[in-house]
N, C-alpha and C. Protein backbone atom coordinates (compact mmCIF):
# COMPACT_ATOMS: atom_id res chain seq x y z
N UNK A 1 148.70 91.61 166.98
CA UNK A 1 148.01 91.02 168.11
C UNK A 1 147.00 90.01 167.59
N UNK A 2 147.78 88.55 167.31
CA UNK A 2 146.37 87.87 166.98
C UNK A 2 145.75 87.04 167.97
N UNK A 3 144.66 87.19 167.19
CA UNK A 3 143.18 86.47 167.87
C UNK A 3 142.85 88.10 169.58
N UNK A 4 142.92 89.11 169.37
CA UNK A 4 142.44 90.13 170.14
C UNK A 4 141.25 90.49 169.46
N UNK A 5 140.07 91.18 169.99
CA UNK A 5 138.86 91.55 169.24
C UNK A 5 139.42 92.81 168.63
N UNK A 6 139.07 93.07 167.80
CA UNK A 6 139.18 94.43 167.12
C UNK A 6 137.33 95.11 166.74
N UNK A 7 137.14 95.60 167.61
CA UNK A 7 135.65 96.18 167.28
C UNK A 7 135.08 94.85 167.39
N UNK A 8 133.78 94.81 166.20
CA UNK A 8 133.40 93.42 166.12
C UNK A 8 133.80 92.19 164.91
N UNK A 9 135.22 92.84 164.81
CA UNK A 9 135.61 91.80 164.13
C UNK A 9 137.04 90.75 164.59
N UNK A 10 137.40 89.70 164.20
CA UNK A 10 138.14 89.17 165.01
C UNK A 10 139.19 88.86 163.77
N UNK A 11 140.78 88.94 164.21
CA UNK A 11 141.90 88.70 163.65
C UNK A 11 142.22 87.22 163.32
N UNK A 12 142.41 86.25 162.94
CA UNK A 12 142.83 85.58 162.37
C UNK A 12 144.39 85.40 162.57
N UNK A 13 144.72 83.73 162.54
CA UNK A 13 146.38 83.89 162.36
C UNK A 13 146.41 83.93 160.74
N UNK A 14 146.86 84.26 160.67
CA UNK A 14 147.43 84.90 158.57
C UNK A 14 147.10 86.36 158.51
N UNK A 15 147.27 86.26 157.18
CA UNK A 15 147.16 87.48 156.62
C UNK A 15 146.19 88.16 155.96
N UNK A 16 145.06 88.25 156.91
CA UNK A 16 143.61 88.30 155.84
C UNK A 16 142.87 88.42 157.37
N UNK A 17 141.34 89.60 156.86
CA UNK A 17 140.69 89.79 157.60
C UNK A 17 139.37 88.73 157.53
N UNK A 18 138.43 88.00 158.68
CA UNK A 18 137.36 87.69 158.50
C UNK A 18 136.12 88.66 158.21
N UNK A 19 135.69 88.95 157.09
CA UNK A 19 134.80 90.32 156.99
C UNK A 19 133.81 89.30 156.67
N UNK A 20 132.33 89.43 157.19
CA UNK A 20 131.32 88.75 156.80
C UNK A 20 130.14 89.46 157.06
N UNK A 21 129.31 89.75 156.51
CA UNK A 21 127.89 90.52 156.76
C UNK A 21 128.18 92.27 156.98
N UNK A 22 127.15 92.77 156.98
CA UNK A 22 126.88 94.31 158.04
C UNK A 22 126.60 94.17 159.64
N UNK A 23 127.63 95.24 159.51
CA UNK A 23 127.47 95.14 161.40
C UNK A 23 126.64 96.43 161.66
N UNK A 24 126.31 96.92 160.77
CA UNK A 24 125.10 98.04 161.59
C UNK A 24 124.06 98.06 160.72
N UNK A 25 122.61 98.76 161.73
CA UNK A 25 121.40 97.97 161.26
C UNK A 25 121.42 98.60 159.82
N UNK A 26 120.72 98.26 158.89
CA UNK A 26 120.17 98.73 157.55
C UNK A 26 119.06 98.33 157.52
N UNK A 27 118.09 99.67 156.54
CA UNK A 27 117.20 99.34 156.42
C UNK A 27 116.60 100.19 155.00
N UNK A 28 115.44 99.83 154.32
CA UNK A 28 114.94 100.29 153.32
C UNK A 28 113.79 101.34 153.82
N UNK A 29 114.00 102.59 153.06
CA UNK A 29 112.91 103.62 152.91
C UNK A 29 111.89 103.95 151.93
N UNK A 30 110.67 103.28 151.79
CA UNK A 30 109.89 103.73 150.30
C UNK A 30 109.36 104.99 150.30
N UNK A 31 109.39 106.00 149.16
CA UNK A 31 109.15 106.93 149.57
C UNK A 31 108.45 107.51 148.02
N UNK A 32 107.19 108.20 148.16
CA UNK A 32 106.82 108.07 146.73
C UNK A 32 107.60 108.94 145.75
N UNK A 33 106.97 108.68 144.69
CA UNK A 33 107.88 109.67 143.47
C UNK A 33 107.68 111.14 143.75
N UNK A 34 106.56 111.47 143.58
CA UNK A 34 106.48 113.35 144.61
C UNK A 34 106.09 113.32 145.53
N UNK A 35 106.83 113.99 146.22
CA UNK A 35 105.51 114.40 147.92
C UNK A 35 106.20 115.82 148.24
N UNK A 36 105.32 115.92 149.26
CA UNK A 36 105.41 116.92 149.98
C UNK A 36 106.12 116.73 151.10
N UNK A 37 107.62 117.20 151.29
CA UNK A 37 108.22 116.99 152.59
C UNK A 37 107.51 118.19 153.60
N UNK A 38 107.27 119.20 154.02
CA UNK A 38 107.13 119.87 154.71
C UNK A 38 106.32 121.31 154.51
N UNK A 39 105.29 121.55 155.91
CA UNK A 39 104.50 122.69 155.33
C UNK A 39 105.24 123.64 156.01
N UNK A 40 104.87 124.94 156.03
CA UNK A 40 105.62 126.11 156.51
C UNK A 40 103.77 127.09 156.40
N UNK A 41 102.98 127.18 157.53
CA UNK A 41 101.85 127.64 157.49
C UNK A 41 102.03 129.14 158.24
N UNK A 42 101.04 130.18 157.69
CA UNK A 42 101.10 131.35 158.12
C UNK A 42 99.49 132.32 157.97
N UNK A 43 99.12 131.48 159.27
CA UNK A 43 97.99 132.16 159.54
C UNK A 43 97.43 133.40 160.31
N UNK A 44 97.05 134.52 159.66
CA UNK A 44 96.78 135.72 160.66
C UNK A 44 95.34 135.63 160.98
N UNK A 45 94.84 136.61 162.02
CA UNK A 45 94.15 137.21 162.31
C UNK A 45 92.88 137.62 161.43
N UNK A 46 93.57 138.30 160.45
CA UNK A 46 92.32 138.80 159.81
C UNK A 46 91.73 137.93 158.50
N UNK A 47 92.16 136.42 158.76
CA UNK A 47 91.51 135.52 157.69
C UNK A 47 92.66 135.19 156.56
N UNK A 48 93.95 135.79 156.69
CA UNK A 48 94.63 135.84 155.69
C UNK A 48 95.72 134.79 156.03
N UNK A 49 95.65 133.27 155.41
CA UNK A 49 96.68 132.15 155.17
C UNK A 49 97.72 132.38 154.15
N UNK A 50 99.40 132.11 154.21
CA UNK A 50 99.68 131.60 153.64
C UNK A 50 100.62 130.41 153.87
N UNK A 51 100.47 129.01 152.71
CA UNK A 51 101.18 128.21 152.82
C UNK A 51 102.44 128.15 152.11
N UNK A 52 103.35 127.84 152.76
CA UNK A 52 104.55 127.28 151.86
C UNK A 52 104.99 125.61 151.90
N UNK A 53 104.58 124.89 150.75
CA UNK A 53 104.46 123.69 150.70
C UNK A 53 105.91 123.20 150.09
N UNK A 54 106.83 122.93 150.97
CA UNK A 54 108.13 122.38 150.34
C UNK A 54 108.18 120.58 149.88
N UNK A 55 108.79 120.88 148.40
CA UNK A 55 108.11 119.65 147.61
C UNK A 55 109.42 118.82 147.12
N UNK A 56 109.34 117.51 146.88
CA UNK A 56 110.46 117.03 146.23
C UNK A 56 109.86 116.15 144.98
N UNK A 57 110.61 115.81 144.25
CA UNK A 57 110.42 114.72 143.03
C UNK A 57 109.62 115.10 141.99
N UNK A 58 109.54 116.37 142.00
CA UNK A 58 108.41 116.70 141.04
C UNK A 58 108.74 116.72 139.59
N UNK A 59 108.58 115.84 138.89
CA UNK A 59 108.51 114.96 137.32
C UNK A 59 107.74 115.63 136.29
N UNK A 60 106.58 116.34 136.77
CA UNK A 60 105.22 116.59 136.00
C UNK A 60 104.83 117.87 135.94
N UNK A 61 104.30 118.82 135.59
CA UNK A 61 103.79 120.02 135.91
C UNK A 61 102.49 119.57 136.81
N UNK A 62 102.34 119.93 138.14
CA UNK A 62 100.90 119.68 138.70
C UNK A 62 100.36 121.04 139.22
N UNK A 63 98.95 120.52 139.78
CA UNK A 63 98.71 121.76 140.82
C UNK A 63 98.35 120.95 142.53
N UNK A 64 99.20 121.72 143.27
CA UNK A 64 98.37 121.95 144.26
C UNK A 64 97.30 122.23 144.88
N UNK A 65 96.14 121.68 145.58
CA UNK A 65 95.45 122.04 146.55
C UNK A 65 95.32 122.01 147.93
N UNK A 66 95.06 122.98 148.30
CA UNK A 66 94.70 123.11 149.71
C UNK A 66 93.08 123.84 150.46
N UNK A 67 92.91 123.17 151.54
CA UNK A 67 91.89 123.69 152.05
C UNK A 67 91.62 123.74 153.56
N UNK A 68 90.68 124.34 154.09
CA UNK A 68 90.99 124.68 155.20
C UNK A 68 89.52 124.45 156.17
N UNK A 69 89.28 123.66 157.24
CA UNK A 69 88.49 122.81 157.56
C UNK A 69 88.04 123.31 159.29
N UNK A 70 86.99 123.29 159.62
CA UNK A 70 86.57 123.48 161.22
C UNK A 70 86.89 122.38 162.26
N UNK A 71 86.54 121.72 163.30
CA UNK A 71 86.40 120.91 163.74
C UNK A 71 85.01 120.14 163.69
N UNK A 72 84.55 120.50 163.00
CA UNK A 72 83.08 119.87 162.24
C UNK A 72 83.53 119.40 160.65
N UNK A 73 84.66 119.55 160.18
CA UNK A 73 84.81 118.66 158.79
C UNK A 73 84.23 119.59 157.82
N UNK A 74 83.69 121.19 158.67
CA UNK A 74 83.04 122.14 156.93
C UNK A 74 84.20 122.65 156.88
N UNK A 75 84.39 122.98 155.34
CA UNK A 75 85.26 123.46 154.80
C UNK A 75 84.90 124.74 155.14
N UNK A 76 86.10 126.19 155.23
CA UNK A 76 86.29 127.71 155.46
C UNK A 76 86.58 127.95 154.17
N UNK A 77 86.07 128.81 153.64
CA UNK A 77 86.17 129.84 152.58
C UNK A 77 86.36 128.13 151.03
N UNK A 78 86.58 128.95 150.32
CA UNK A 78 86.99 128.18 148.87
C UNK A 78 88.64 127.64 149.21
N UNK A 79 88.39 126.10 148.37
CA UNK A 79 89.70 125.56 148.32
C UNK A 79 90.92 126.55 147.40
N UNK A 80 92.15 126.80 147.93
CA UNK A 80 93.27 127.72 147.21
C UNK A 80 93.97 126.39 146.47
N UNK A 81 94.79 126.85 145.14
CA UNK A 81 95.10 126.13 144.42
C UNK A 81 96.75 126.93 144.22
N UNK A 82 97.71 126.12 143.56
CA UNK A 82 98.45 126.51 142.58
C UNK A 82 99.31 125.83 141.72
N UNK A 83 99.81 126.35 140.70
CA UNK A 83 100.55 125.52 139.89
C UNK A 83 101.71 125.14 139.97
N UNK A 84 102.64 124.30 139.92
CA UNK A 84 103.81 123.90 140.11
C UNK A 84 104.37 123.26 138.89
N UNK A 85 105.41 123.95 138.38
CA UNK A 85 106.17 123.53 137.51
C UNK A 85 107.47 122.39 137.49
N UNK A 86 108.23 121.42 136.21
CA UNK A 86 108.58 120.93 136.45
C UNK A 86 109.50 121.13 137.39
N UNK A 87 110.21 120.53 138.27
CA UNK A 87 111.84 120.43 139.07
C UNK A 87 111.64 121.64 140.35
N UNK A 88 110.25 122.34 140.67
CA UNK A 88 109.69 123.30 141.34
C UNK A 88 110.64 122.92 142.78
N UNK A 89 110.83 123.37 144.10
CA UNK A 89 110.70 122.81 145.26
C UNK A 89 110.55 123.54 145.96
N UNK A 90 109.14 124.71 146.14
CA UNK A 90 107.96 124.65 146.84
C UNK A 90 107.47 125.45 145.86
N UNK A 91 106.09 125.73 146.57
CA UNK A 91 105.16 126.91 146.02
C UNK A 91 104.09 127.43 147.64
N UNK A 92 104.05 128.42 146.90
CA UNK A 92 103.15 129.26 148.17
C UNK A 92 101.28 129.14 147.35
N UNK A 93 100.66 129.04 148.67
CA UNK A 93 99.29 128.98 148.42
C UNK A 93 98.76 129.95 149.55
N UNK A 94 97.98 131.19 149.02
CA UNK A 94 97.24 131.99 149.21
C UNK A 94 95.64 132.45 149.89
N UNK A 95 95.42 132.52 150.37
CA UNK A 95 93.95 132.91 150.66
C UNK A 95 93.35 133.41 151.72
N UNK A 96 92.24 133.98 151.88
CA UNK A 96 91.35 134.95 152.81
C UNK A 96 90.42 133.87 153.34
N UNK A 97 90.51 134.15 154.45
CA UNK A 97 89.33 132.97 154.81
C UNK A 97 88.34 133.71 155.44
N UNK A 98 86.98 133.84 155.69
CA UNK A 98 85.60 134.65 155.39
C UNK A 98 85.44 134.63 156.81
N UNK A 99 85.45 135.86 157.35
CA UNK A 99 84.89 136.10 158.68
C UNK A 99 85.59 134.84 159.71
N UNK A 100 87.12 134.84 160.38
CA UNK A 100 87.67 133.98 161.03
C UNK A 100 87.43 134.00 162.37
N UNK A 101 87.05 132.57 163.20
CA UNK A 101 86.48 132.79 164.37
C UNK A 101 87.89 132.91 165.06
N UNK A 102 88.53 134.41 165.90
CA UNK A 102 89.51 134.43 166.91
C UNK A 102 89.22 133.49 168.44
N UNK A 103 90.82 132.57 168.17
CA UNK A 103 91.11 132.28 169.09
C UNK A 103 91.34 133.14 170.52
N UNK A 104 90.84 132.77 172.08
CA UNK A 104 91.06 133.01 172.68
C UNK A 104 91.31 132.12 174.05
N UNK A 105 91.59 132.17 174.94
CA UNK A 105 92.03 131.48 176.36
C UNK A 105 90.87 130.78 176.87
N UNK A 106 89.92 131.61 176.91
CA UNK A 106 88.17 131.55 177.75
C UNK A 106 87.61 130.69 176.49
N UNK A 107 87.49 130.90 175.25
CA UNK A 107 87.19 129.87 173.74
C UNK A 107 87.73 129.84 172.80
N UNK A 108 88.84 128.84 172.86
CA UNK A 108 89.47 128.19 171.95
C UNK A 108 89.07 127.97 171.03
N UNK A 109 89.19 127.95 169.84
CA UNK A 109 88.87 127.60 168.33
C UNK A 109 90.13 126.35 167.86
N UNK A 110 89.64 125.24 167.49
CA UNK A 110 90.48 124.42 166.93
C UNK A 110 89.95 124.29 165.40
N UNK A 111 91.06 124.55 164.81
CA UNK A 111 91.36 124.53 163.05
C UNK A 111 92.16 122.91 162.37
N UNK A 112 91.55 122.67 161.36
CA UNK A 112 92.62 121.82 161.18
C UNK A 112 93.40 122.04 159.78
């Protein structure tokens, strides 16, 4: 069937397709050498966090930190740390946080 559209490309009389460019969008993603794709947080009641920090690209032995903040910008309890080894992809971070103000309906507590 020549000269009919075929998708978005068009037939030709001969024997040969016109192929020229990309027909769907492309685009570039920069993305750094380690990061952190995703947290997995687990906060109770009685002050007791834990994080699971799922990681990619990790090249280096590092450590993690984390900390845990009011809606006034003071920090709760001591910053938790941990170590991560090379080719790691996650680590869990630990800690008690000191007398936690419970959320309720009537006064909300916002954490960040």
């Amino acid at each position: 069937m020549v000269g009919q559209c075929l998708g978005q490309q068009r037939r030709t009389k001969g024997d040969y397709w016109n192929l020229s460019g990309i027909f769907r969008p492309v685009y570039l993603k920069a993305v750094p050498q380690f990061e952190i794709d995703r947290l997995a947080v687990d906060a109770r009641a009685d002050g007791q966090i834990n994080v699971n920090a799922y990681l990619s690209g990790i090249a280096n032995n590092c450590i993690v930190v984390a900390s845990v903040t009011d809606t006034n910008n003071v920090q709760l309890g001591n910053p938790f740390t941990n170590t991560v080894p090379i080719g790691a992809s996650n680590v869990l971070l630990s800690a008690t946080l000191p007398s936690p103000q419970l959320w309720s309906a009537e006064s909300p507590i916002f954490i960040r």
